[in-house]
C-alpha atoms as a PDB file:
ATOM      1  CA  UNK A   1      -9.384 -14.077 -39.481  1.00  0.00           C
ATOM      2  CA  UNK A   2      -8.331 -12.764 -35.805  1.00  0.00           C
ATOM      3  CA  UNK A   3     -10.546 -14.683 -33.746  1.00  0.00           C
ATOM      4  CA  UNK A   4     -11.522 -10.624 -32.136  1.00  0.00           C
ATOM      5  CA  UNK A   5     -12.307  -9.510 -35.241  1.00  0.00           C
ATOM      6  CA  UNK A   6     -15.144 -12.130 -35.161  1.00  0.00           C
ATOM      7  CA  UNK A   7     -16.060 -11.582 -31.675  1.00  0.00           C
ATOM      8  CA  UNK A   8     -16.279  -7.965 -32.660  1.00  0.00           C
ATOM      9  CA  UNK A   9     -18.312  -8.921 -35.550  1.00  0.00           C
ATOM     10  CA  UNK A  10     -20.703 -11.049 -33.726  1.00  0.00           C
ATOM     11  CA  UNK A  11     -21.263  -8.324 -31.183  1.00  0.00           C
ATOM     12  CA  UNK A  12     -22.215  -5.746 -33.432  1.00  0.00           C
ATOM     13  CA  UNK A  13     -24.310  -7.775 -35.017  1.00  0.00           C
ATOM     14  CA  UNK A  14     -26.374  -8.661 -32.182  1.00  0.00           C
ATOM     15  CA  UNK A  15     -26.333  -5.112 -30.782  1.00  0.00           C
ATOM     16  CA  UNK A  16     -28.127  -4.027 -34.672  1.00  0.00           C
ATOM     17  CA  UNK A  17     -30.613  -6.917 -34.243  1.00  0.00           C
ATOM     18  CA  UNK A  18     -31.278  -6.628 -30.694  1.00  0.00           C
ATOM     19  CA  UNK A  19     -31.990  -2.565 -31.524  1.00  0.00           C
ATOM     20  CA  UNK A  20     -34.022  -3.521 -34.576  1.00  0.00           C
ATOM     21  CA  UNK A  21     -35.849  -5.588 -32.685  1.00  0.00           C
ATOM     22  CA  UNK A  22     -36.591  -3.454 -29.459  1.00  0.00           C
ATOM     23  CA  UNK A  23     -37.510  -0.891 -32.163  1.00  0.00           C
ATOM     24  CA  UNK A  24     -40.275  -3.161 -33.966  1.00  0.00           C
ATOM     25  CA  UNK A  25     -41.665  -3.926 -30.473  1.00  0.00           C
ATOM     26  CA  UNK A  26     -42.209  -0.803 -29.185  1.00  0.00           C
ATOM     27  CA  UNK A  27     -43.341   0.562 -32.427  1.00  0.00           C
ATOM     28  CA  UNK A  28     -46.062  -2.696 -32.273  1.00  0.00           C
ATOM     29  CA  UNK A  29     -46.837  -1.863 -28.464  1.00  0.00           C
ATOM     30  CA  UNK A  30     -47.726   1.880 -29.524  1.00  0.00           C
ATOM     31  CA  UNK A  31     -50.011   0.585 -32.578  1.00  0.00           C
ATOM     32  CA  UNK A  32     -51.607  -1.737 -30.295  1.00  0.00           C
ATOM     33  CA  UNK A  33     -52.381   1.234 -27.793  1.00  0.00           C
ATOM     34  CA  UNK A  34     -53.363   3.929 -30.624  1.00  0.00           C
ATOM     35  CA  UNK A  35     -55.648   1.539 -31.715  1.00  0.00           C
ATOM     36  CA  UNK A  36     -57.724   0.499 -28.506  1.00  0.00           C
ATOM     37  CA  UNK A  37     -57.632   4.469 -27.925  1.00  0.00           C
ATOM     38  CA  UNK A  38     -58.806   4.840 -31.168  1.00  0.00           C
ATOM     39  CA  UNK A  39     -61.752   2.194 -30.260  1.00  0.00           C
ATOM     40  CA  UNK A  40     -62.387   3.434 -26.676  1.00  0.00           C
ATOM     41  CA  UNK A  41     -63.335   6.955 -28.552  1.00  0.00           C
ATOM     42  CA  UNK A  42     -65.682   4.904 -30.578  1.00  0.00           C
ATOM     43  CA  UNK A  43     -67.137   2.835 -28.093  1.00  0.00           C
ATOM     44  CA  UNK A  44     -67.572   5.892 -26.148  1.00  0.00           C
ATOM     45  CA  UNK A  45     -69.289   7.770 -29.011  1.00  0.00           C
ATOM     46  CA  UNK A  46     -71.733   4.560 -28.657  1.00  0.00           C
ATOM     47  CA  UNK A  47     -72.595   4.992 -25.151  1.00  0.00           C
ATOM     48  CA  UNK A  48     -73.331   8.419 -25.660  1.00  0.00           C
ATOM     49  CA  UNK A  49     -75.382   7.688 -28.201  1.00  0.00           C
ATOM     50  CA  UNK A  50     -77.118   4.952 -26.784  1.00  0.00           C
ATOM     51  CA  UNK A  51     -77.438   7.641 -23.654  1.00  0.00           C
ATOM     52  CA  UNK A  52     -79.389   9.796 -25.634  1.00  0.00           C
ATOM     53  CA  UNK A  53     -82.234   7.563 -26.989  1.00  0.00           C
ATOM     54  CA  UNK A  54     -82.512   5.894 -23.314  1.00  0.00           C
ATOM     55  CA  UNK A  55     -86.213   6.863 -21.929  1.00  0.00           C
ATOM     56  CA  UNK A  56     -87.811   9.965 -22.804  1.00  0.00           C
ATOM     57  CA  UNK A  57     -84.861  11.734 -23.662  1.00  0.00           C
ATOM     58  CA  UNK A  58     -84.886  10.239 -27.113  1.00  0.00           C
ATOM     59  CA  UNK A  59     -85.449  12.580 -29.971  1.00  0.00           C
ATOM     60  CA  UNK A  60     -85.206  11.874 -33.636  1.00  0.00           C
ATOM     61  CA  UNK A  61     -81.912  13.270 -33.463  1.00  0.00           C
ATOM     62  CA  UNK A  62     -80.694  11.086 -30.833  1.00  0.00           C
ATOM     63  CA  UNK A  63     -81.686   8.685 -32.728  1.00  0.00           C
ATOM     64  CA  UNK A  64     -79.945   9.398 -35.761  1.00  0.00           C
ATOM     65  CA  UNK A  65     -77.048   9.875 -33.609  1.00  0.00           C
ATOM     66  CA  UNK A  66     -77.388   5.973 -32.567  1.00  0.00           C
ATOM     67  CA  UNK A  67     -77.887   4.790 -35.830  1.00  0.00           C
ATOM     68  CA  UNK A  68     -74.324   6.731 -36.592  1.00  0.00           C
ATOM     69  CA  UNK A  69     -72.783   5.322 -33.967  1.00  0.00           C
ATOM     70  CA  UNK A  70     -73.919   1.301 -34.706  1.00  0.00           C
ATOM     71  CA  UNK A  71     -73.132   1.696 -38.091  1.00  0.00           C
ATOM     72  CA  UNK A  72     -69.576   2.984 -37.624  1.00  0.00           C
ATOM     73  CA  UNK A  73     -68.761   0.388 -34.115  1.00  0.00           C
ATOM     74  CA  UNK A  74     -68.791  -2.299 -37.429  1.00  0.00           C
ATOM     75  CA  UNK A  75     -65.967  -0.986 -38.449  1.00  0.00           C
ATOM     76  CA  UNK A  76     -63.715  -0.778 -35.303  1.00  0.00           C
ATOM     77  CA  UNK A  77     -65.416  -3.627 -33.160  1.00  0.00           C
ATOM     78  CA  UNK A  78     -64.096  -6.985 -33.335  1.00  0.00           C
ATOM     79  CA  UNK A  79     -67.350  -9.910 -34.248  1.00  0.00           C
ATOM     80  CA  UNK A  80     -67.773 -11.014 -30.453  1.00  0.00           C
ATOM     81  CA  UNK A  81     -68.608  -6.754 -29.882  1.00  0.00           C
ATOM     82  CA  UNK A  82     -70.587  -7.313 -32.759  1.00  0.00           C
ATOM     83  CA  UNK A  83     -72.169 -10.553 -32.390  1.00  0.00           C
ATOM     84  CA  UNK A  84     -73.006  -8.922 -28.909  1.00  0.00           C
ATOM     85  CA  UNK A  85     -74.083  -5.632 -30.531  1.00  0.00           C
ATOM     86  CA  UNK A  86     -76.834  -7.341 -32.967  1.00  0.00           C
ATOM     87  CA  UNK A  87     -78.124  -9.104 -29.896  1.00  0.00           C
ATOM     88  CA  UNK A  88     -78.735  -6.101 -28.149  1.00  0.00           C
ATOM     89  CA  UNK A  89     -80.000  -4.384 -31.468  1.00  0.00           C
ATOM     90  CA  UNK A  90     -82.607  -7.324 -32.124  1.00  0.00           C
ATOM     91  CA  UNK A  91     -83.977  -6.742 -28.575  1.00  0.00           C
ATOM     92  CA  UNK A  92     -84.661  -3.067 -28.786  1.00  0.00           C
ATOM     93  CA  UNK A  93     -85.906  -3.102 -32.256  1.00  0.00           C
ATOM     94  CA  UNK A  94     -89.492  -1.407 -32.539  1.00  0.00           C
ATOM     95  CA  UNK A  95     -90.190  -4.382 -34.600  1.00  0.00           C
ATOM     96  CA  UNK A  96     -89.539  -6.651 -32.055  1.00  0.00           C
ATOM     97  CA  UNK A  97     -93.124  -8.038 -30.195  1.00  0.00           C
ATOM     98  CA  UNK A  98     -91.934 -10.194 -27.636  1.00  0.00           C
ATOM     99  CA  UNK A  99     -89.336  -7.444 -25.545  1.00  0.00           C
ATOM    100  CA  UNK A 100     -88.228  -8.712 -22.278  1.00  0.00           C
ATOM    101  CA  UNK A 101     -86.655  -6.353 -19.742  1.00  0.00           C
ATOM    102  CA  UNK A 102     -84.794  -9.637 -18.954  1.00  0.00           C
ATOM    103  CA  UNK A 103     -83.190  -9.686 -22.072  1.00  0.00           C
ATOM    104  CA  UNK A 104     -82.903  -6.413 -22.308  1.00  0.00           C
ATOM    105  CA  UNK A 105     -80.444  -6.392 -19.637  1.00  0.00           C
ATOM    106  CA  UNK A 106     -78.985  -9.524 -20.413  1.00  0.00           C
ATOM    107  CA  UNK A 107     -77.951  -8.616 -23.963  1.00  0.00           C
ATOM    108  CA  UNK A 108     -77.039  -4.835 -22.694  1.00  0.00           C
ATOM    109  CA  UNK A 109     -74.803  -6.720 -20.165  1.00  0.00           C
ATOM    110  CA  UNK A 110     -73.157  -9.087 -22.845  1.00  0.00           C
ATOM    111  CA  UNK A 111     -72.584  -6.420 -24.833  1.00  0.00           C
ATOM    112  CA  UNK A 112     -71.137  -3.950 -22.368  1.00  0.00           C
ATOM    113  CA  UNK A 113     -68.821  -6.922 -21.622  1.00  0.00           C
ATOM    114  CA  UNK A 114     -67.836  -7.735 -24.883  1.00  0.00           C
ATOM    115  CA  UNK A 115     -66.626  -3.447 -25.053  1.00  0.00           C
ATOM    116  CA  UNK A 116     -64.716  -4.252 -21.947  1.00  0.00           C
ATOM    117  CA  UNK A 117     -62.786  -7.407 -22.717  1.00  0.00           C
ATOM    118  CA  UNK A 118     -62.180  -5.610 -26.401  1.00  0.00           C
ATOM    119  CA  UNK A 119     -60.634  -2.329 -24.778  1.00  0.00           C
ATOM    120  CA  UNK A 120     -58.827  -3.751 -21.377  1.00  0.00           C
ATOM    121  CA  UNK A 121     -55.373  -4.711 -21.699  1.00  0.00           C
ATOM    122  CA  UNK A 122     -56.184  -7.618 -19.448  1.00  0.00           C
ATOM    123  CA  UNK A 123     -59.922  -8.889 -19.166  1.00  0.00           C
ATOM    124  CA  UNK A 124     -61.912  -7.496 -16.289  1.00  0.00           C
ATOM    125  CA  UNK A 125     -63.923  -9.393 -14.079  1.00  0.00           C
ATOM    126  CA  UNK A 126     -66.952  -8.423 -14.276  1.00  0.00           C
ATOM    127  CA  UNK A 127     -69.376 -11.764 -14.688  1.00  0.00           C
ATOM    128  CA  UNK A 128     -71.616 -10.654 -11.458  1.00  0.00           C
ATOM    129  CA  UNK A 129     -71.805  -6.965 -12.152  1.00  0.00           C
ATOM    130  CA  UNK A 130     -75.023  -5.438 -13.063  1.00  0.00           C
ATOM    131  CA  UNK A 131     -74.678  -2.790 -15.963  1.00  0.00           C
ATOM    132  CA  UNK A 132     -78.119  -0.037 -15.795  1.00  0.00           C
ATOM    133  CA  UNK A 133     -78.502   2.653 -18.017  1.00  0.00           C
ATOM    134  CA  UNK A 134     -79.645   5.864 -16.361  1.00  0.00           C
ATOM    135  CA  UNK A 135     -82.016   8.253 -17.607  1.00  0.00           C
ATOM    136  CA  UNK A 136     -82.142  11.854 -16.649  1.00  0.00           C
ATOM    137  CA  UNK A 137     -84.594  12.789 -13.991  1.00  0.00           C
ATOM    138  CA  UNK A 138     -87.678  14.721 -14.595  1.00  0.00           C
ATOM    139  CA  UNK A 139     -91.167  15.151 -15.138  1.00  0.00           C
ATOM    140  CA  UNK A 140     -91.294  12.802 -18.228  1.00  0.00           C
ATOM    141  CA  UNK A 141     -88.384  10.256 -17.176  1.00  0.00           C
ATOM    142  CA  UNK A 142     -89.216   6.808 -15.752  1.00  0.00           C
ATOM    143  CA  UNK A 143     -86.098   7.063 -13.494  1.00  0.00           C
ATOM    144  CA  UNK A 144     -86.237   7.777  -9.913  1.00  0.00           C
ATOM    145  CA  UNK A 145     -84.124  10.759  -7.931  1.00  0.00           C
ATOM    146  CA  UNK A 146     -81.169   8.995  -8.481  1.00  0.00           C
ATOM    147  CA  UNK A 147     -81.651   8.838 -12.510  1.00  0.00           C
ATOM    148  CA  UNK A 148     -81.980   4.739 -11.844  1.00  0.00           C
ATOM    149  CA  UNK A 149     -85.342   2.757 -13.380  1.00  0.00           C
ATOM    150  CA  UNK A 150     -88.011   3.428 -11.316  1.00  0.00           C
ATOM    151  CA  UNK A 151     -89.374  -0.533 -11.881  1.00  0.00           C
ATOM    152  CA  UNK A 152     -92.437   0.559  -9.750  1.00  0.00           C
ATOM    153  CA  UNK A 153     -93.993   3.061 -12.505  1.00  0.00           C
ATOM    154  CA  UNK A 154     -96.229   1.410 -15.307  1.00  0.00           C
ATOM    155  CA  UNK A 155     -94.686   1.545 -18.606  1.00  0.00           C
END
């Protein structure tokens, strides 16, 4: 065989497999980024939910709207979201005696981490931050102006 033949050979070969391959990559990079959408929607569904039973704003509703949203983040949330998920669920159960704003916030903060590092192409840094929920202002809320927890009311 003409020795150009085989160079010609070779070369198409390559160009199919280095096509194929750029193909299977991209198609794999756009999975990957459907997917943590797909996620992000649900993890946003959560914090909205969660929203909604913070403080007095919580209504039986809101709270079947939390319970909706757990139940489904065990389905798109990988175990260390959900590891930090039942944390944060054990510390806010009515059931539980000994609460602890401490560990409220500390299992909050885990979790909200845990959301981050699962969504983020790259993992933030966000060891020192401080993640607060906000309730709305009012009458009824425990929140200050600024919708932040007003630590100096009884409660």
């Amino acid at each position: 065989m003409d020795g150009s033949i085989v160079v010609a050979i070779i070369s198409a070969g390559a160009a199919v497999t280095v096509a194929a391959l750029s193909y299977a990559f991209t198609k794999r990079r756009e999975s990957d980024a459907d997917w943590r959408k797909f996620k992000l929607d649900h993890y946003k569904e959560y914090i909205l939910a969660l929203s909604g039973v913070v403080g007095e704003r919580s209504t039986a509703l809101a709270q079947v709207r939390y319970s909706d949203a757990v139940n489904f983040m065990t389905l798109v949330a990988p175990p260390a979201v959900l590891r930090a998920l039942y944390g944060f669920q054990d510390e806010i159960r009515a059931s539980n005696q000994d609460k602890s704003q401490v560990r409220h916030d500390q299992t909050l903060a885990r979790l909200l981490r845990a959301i981050r590092v699962d969504v983020h192409p790259s993992a933030p840094e966000d060891d020192d931050l401080v993640f607060r929920l906000m309730d709305a202002p009012g009458p009824t809320s425990r929140t200050n102006e600024r919708g932040l927890p007003d630590r100096e009311q009884p409660g």
